[in-house]
PDB file of N, CA and C in Angstrom:
ATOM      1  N   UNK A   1       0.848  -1.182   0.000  1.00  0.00           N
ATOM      2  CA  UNK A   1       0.000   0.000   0.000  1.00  0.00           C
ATOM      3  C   UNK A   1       0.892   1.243   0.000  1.00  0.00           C
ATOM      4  N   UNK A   2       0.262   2.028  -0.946  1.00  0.00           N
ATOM      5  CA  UNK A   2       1.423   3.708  -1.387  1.00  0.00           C
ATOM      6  C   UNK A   2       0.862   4.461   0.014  1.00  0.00           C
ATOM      7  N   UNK A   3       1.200   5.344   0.368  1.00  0.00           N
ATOM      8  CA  UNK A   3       0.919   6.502   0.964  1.00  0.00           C
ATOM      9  C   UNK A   3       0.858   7.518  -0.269  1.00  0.00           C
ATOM     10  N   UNK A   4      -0.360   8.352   0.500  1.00  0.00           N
ATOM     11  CA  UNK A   4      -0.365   9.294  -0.754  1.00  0.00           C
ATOM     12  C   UNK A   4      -0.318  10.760   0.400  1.00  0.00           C
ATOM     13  N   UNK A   5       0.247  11.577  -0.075  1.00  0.00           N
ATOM     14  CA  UNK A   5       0.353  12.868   0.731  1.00  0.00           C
ATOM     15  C   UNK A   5       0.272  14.064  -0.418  1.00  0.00           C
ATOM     16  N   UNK A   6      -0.627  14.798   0.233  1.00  0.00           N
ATOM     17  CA  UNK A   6      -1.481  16.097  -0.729  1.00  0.00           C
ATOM     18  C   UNK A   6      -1.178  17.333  -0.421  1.00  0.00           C
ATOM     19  N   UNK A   7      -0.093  18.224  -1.244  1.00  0.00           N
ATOM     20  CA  UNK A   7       0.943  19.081  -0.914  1.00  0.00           C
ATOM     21  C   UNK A   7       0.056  20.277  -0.481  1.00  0.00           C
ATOM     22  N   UNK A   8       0.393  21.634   0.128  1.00  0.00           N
ATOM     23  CA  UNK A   8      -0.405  22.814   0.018  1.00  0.00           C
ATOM     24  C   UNK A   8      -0.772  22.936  -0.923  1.00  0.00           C
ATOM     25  N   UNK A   9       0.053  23.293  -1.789  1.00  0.00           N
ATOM     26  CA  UNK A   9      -0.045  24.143  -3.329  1.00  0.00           C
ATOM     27  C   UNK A   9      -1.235  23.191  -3.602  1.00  0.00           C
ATOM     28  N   UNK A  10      -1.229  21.478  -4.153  1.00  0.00           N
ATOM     29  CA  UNK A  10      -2.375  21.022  -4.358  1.00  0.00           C
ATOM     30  C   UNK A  10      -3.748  21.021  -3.472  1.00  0.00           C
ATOM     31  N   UNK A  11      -3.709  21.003  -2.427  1.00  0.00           N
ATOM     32  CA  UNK A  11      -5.437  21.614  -1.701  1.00  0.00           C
ATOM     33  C   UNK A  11      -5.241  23.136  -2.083  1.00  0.00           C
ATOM     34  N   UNK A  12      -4.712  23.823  -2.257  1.00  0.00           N
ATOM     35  CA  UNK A  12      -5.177  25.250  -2.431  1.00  0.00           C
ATOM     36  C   UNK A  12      -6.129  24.935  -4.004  1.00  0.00           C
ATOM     37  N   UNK A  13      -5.038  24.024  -4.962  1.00  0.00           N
ATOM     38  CA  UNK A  13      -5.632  24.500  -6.312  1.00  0.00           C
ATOM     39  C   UNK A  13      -7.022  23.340  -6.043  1.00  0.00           C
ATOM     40  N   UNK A  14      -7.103  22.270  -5.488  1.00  0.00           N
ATOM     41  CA  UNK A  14      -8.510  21.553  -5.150  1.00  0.00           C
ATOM     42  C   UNK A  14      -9.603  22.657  -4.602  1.00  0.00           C
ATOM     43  N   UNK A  15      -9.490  23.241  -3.409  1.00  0.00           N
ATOM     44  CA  UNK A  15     -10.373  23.962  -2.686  1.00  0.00           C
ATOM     45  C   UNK A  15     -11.076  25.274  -3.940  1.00  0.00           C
ATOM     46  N   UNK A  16     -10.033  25.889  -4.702  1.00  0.00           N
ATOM     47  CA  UNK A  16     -11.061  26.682  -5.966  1.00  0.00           C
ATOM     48  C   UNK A  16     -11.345  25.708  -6.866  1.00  0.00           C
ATOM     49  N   UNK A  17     -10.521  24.758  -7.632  1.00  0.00           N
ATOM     50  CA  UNK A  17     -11.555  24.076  -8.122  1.00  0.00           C
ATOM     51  C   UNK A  17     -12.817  22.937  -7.883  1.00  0.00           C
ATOM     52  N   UNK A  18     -13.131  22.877  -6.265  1.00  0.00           N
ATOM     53  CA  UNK A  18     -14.151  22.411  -5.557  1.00  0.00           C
ATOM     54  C   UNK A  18     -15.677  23.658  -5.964  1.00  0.00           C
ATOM     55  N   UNK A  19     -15.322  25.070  -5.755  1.00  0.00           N
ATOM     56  CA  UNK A  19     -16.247  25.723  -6.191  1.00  0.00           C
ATOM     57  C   UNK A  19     -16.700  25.380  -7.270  1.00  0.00           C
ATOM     58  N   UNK A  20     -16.555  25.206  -8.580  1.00  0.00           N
ATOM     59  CA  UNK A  20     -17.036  25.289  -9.969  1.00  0.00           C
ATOM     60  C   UNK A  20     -17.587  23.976 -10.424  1.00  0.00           C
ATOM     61  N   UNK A  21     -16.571  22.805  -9.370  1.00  0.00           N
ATOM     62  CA  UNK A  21     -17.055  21.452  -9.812  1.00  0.00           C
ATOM     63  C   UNK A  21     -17.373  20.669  -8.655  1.00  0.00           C
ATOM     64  N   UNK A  22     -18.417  20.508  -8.330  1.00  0.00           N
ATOM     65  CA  UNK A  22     -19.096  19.789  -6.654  1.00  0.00           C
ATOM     66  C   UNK A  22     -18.388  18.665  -6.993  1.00  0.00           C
ATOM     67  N   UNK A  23     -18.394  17.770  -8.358  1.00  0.00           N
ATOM     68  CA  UNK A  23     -18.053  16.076  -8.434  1.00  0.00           C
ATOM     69  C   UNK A  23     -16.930  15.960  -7.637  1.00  0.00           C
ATOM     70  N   UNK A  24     -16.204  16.636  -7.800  1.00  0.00           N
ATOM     71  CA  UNK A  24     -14.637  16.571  -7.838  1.00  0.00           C
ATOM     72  C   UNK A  24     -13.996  15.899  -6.718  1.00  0.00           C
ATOM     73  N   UNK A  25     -14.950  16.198  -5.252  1.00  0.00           N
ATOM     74  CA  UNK A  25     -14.189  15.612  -4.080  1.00  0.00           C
ATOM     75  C   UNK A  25     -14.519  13.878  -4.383  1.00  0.00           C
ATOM     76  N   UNK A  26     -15.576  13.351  -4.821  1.00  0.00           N
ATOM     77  CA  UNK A  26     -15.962  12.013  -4.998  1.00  0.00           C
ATOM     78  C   UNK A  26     -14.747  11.478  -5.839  1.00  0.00           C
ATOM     79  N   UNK A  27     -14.343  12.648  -7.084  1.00  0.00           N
ATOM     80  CA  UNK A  27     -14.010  11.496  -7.975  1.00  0.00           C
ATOM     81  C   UNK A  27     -12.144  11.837  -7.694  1.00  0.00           C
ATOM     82  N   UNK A  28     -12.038  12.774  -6.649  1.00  0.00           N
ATOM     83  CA  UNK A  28     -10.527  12.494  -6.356  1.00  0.00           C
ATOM     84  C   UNK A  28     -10.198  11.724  -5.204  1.00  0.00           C
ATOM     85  N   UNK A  29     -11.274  11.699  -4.392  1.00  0.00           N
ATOM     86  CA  UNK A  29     -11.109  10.065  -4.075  1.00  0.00           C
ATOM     87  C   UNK A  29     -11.108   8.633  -4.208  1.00  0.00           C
ATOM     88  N   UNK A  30     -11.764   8.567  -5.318  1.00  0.00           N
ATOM     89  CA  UNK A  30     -11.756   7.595  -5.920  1.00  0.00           C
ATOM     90  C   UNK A  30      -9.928   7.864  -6.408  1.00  0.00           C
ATOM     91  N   UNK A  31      -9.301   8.730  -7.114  1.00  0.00           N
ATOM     92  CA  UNK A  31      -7.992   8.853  -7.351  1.00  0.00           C
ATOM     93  C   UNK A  31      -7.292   8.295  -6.643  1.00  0.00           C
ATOM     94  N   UNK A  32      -7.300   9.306  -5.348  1.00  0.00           N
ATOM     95  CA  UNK A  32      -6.484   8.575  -3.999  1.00  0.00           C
ATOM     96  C   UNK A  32      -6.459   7.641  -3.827  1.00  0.00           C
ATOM     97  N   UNK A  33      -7.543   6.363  -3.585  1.00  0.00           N
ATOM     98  CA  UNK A  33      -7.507   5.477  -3.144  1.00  0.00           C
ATOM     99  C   UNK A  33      -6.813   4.460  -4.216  1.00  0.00           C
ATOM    100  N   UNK A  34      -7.143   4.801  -5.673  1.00  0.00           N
ATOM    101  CA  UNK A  34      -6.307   4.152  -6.990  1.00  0.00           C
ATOM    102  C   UNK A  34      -4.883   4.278  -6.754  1.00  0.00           C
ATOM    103  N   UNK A  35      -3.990   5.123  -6.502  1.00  0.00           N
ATOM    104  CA  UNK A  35      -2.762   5.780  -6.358  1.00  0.00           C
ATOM    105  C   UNK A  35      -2.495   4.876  -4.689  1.00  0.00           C
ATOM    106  N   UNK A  36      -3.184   4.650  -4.010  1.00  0.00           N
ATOM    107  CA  UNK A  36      -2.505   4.156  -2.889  1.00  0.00           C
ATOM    108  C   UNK A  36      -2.508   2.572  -2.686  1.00  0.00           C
ATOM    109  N   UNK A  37      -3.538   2.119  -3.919  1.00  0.00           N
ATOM    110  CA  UNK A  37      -2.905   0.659  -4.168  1.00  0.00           C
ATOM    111  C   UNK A  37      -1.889   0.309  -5.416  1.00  0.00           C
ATOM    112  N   UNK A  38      -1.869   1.367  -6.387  1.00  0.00           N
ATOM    113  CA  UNK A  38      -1.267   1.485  -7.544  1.00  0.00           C
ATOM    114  C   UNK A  38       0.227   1.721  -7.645  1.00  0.00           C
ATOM    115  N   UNK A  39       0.342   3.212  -7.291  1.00  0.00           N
ATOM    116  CA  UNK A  39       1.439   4.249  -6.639  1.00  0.00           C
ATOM    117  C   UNK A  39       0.957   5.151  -8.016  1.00  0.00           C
ATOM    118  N   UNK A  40       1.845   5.800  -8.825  1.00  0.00           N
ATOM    119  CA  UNK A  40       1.515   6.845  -9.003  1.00  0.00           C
ATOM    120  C   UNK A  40       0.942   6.718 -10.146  1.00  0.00           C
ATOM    121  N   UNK A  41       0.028   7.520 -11.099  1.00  0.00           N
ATOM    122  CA  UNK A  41      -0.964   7.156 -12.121  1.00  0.00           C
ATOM    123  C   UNK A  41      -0.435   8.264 -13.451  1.00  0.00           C
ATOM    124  N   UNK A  42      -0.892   7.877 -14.542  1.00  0.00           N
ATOM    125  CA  UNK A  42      -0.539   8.886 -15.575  1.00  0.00           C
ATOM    126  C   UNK A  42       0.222   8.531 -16.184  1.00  0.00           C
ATOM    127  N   UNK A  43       0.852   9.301 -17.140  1.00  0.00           N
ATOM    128  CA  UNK A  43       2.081   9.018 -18.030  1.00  0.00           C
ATOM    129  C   UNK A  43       3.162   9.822 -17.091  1.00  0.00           C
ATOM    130  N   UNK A  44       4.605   9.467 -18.021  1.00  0.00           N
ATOM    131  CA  UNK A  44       5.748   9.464 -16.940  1.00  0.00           C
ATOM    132  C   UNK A  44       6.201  10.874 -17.834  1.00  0.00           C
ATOM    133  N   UNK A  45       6.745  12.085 -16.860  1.00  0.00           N
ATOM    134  CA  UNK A  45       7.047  13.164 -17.783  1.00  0.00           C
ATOM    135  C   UNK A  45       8.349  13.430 -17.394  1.00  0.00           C
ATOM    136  N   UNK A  46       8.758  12.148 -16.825  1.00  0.00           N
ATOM    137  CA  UNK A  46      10.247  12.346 -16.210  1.00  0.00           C
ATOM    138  C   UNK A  46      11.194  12.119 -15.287  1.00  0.00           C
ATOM    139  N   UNK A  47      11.886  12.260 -13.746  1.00  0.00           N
ATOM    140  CA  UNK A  47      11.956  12.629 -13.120  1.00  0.00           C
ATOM    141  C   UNK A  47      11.366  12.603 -11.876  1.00  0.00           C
ATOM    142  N   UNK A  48      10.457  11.074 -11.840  1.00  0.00           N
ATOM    143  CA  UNK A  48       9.336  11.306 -10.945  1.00  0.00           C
ATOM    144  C   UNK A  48       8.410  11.284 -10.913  1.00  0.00           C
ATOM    145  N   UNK A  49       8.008  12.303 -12.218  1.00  0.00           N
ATOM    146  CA  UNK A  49       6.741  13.157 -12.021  1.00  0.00           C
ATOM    147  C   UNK A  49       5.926  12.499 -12.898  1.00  0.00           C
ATOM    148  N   UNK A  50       4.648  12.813 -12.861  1.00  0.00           N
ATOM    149  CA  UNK A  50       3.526  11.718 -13.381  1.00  0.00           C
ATOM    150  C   UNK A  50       2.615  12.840 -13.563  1.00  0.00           C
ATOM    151  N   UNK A  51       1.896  12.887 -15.156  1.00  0.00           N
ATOM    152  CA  UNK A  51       0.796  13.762 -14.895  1.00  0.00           C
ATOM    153  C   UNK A  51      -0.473  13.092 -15.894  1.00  0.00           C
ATOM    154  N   UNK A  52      -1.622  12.756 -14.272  1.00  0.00           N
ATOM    155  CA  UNK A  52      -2.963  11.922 -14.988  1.00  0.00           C
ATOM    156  C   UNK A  52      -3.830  12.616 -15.301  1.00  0.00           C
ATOM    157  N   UNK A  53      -4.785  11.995 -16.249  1.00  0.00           N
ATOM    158  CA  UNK A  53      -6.162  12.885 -16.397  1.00  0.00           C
ATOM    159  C   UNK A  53      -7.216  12.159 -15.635  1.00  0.00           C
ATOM    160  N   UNK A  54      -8.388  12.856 -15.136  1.00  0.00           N
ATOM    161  CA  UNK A  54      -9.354  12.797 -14.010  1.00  0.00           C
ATOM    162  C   UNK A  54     -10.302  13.402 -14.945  1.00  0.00           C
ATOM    163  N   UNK A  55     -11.292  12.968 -15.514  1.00  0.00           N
ATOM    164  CA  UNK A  55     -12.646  13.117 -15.429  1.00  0.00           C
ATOM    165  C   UNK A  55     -13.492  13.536 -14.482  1.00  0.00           C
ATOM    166  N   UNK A  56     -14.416  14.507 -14.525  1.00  0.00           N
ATOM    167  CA  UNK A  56     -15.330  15.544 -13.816  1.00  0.00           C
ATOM    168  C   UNK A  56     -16.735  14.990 -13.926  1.00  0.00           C
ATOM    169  N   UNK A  57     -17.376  14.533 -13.455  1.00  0.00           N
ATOM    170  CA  UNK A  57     -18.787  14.200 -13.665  1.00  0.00           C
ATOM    171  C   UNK A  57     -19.476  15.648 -13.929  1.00  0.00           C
ATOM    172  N   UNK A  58     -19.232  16.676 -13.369  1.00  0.00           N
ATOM    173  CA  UNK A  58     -19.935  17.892 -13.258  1.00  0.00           C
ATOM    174  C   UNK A  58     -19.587  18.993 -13.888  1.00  0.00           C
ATOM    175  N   UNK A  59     -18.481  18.345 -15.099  1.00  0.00           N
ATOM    176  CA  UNK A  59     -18.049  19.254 -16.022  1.00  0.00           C
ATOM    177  C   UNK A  59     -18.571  18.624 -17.021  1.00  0.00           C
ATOM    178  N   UNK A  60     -18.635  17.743 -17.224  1.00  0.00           N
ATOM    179  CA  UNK A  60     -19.015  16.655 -18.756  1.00  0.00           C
ATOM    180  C   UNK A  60     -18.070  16.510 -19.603  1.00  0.00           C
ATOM    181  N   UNK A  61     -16.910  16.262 -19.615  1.00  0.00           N
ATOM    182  CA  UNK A  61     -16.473  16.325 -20.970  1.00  0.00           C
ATOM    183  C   UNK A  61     -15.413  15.533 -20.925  1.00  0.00           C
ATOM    184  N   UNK A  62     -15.481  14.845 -20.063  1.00  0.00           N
ATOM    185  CA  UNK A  62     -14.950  13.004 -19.975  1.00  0.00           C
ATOM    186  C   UNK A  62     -13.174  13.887 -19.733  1.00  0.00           C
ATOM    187  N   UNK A  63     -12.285  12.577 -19.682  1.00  0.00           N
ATOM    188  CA  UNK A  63     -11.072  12.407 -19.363  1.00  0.00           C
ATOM    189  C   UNK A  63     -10.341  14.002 -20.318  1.00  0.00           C
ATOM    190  N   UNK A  64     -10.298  13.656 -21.332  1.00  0.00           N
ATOM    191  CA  UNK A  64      -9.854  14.391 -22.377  1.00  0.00           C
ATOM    192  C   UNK A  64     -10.111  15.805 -21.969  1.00  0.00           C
ATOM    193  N   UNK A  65     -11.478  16.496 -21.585  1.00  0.00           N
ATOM    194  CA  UNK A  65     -11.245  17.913 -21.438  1.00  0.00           C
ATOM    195  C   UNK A  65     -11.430  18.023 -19.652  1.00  0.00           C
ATOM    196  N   UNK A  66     -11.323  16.757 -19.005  1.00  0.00           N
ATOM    197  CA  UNK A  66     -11.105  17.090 -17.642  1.00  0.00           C
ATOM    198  C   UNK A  66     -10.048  17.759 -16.417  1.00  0.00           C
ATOM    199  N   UNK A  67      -9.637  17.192 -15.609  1.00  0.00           N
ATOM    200  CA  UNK A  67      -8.759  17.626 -14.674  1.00  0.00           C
ATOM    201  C   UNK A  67      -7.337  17.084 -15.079  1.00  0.00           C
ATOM    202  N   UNK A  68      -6.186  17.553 -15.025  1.00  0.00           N
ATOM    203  CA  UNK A  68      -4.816  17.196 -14.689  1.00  0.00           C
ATOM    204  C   UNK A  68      -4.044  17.076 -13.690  1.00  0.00           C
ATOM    205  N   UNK A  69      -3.830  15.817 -12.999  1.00  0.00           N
ATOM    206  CA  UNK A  69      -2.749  15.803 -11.382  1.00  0.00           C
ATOM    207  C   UNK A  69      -1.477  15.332 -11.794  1.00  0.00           C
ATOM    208  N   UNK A  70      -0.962  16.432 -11.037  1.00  0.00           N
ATOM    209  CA  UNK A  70       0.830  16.692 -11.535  1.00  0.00           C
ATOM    210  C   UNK A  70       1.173  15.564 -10.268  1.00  0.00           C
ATOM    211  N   UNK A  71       1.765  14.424 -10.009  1.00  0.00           N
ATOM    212  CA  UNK A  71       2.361  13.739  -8.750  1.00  0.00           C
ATOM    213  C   UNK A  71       3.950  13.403  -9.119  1.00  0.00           C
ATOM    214  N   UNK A  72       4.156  13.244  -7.675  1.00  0.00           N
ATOM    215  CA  UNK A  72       5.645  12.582  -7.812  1.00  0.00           C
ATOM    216  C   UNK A  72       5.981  11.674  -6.977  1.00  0.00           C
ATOM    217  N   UNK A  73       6.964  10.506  -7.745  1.00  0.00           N
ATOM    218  CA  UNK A  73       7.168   9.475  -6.845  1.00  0.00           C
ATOM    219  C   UNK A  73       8.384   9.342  -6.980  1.00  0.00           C
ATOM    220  N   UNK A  74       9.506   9.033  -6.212  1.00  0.00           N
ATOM    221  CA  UNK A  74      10.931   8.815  -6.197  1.00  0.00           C
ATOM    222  C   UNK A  74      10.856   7.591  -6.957  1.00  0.00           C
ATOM    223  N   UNK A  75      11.532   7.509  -8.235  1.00  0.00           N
ATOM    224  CA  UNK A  75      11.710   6.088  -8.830  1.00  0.00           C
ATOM    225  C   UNK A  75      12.630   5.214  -8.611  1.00  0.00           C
ATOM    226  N   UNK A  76      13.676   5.996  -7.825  1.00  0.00           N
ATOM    227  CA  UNK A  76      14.150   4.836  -7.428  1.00  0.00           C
ATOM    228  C   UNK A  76      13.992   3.987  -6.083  1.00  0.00           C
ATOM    229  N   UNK A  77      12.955   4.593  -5.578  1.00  0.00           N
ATOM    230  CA  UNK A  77      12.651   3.575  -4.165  1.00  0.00           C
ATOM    231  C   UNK A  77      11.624   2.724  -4.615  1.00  0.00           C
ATOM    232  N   UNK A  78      11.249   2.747  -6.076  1.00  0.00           N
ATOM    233  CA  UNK A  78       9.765   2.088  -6.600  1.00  0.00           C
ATOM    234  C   UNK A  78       9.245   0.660  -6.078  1.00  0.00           C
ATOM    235  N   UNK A  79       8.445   0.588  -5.110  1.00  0.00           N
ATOM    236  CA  UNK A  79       8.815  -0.881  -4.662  1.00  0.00           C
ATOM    237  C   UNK A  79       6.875  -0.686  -4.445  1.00  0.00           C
ATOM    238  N   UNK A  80       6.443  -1.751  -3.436  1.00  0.00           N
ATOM    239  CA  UNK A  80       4.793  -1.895  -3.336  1.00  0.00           C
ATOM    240  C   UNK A  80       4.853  -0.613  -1.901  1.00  0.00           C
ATOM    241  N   UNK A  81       5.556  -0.031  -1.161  1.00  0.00           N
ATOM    242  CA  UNK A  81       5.262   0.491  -0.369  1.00  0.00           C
ATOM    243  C   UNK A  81       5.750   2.108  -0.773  1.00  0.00           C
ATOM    244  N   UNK A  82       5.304   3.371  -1.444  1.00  0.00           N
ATOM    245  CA  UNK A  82       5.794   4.250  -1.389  1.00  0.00           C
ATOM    246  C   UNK A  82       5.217   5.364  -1.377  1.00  0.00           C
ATOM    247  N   UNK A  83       5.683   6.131  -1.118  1.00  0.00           N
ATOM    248  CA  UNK A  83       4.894   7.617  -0.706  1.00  0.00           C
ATOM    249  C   UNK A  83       5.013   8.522  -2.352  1.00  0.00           C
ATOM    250  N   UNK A  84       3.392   8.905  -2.510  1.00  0.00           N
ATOM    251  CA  UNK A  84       3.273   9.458  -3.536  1.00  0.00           C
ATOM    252  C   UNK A  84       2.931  10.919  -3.294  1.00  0.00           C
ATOM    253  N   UNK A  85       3.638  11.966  -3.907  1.00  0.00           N
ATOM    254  CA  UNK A  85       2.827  13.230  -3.637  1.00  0.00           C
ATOM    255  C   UNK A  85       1.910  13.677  -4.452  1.00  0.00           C
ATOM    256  N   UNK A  86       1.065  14.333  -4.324  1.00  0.00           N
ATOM    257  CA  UNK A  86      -0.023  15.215  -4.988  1.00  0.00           C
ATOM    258  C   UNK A  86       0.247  16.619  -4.978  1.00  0.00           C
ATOM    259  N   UNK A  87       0.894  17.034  -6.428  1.00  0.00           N
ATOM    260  CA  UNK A  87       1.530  18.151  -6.624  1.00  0.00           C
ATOM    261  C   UNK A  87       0.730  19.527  -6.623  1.00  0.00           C
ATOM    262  N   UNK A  88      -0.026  19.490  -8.266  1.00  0.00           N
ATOM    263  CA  UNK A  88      -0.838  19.892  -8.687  1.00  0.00           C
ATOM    264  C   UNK A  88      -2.024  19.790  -9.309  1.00  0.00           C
ATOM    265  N   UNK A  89      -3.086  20.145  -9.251  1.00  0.00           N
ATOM    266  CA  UNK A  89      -4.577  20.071 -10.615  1.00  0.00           C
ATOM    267  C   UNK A  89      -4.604  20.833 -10.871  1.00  0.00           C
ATOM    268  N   UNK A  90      -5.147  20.826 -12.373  1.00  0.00           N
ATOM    269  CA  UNK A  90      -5.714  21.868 -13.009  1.00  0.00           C
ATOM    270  C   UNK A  90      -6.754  21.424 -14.252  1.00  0.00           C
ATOM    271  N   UNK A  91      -7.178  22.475 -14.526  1.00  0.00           N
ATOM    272  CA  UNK A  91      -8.765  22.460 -15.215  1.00  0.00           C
ATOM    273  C   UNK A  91      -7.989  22.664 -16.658  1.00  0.00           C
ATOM    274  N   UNK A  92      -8.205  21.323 -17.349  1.00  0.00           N
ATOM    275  CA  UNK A  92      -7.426  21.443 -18.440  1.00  0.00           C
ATOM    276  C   UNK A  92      -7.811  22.428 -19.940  1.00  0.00           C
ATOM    277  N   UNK A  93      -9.047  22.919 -19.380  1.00  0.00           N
ATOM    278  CA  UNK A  93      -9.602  24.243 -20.110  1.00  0.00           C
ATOM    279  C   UNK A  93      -8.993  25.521 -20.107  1.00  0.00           C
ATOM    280  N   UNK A  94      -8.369  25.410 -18.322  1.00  0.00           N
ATOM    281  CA  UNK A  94      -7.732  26.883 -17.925  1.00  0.00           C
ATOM    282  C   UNK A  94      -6.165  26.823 -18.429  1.00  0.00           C
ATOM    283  N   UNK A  95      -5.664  25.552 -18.389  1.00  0.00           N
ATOM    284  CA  UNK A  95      -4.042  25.627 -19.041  1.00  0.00           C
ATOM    285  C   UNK A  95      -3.655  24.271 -19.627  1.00  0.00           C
ATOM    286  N   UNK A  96      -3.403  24.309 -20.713  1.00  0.00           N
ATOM    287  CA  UNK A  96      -3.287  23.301 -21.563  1.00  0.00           C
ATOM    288  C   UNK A  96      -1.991  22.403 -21.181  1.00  0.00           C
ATOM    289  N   UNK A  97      -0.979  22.814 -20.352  1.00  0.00           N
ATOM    290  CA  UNK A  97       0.086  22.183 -19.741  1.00  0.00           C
ATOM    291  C   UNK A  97       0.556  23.141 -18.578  1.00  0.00           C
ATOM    292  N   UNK A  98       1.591  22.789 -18.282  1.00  0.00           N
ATOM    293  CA  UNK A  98       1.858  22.847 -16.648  1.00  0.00           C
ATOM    294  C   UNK A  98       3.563  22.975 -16.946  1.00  0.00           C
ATOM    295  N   UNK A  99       3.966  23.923 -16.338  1.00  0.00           N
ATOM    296  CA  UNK A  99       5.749  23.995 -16.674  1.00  0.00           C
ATOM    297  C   UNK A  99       6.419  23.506 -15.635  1.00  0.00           C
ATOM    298  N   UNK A 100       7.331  22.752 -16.348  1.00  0.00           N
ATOM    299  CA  UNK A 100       7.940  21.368 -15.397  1.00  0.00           C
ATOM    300  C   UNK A 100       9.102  22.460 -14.556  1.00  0.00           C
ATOM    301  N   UNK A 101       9.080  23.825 -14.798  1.00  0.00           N
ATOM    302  CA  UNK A 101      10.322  24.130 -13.823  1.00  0.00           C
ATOM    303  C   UNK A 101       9.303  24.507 -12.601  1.00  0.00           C
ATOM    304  N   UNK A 102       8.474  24.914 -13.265  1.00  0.00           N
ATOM    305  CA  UNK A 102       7.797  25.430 -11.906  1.00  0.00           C
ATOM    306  C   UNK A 102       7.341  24.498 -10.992  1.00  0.00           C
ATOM    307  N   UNK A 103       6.960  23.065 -11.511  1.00  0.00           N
ATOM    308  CA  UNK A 103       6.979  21.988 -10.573  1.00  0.00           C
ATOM    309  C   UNK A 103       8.041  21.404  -9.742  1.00  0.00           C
ATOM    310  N   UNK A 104       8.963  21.252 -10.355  1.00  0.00           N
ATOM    311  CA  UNK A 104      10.349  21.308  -9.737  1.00  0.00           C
ATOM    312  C   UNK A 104      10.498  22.451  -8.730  1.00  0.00           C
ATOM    313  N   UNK A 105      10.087  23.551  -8.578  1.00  0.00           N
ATOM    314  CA  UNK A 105      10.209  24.721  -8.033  1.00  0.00           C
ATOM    315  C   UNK A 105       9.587  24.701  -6.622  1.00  0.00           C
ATOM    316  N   UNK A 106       8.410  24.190  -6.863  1.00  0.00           N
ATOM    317  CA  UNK A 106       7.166  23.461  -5.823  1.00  0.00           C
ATOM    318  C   UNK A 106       8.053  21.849  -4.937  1.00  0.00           C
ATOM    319  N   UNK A 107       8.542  20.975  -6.050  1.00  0.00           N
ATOM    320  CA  UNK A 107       9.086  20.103  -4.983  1.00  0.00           C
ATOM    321  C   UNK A 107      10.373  20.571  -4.760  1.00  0.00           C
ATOM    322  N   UNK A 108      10.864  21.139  -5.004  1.00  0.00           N
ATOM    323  CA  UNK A 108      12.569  21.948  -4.120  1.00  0.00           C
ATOM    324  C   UNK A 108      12.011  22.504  -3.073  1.00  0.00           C
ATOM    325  N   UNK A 109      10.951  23.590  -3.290  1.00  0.00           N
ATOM    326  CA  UNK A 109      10.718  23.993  -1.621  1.00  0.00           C
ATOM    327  C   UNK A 109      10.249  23.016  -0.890  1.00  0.00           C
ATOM    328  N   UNK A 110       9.707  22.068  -1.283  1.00  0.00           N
ATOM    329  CA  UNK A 110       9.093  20.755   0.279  1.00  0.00           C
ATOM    330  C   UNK A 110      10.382  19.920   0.290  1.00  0.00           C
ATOM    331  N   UNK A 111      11.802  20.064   0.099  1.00  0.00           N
ATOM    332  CA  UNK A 111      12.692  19.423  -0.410  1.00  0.00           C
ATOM    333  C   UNK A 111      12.576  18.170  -0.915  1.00  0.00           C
ATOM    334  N   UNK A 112      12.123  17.832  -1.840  1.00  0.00           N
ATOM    335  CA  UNK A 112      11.960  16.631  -2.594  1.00  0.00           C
ATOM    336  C   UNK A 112      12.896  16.918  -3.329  1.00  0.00           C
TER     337      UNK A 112
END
């Protein structure tokens, strides 16, 4: 079983996008709980970092125009027990990608 741990920066960007989309707490738990038998979900953009798509029930517009979670997992401790972080989301309407320095920027300050 992963541990999953959910950075500031990511509840800040959950808590505004909780306003616009009620589904969202259901279906990022359903995430969490995927990611903590899984470990980290998405395609690999590198370095760690993993960025999945999440479908919105309350946006409609399936995987493709849904949510994006930026996570990171140390690959080289990759084993059945590891701690995953929860970087960032975003509303893949509001930014079509996510700049990998600035994520890096986000895990340097939690020193990752």
């Amino acid at each position: 079983m992963n541990e999953v741990i959910l950075l500031d920066n990511f509840m800040h960007d959950v808590k505004r996008l909780l306003k616009k989309y009620r589904s969202l707490k259901s279906e990022l738990e359903v995430f969490i709980s995927e990611t903590e038998k899984n470990g980290a979900q998405g395609t690999s953009l590198g370095g760690g970092l993993f960025k999945a798509r999440l479908a919105v029930k309350s946006k409609g517009k399936g995987k493709s125009g849904g949510m994006r979670i930026i996570s990171y997992q140390d690959i080289i401790l990759a084993s059945d027990n590891n701690t995953v972080f929860l970087v960032s989301i975003y509303d893949k309407s509001e930014a079509s990608s996510v700049e990998i320095k600035q994520i890096n920027q986000i895990l340097k300050n939690y020193g990752l």
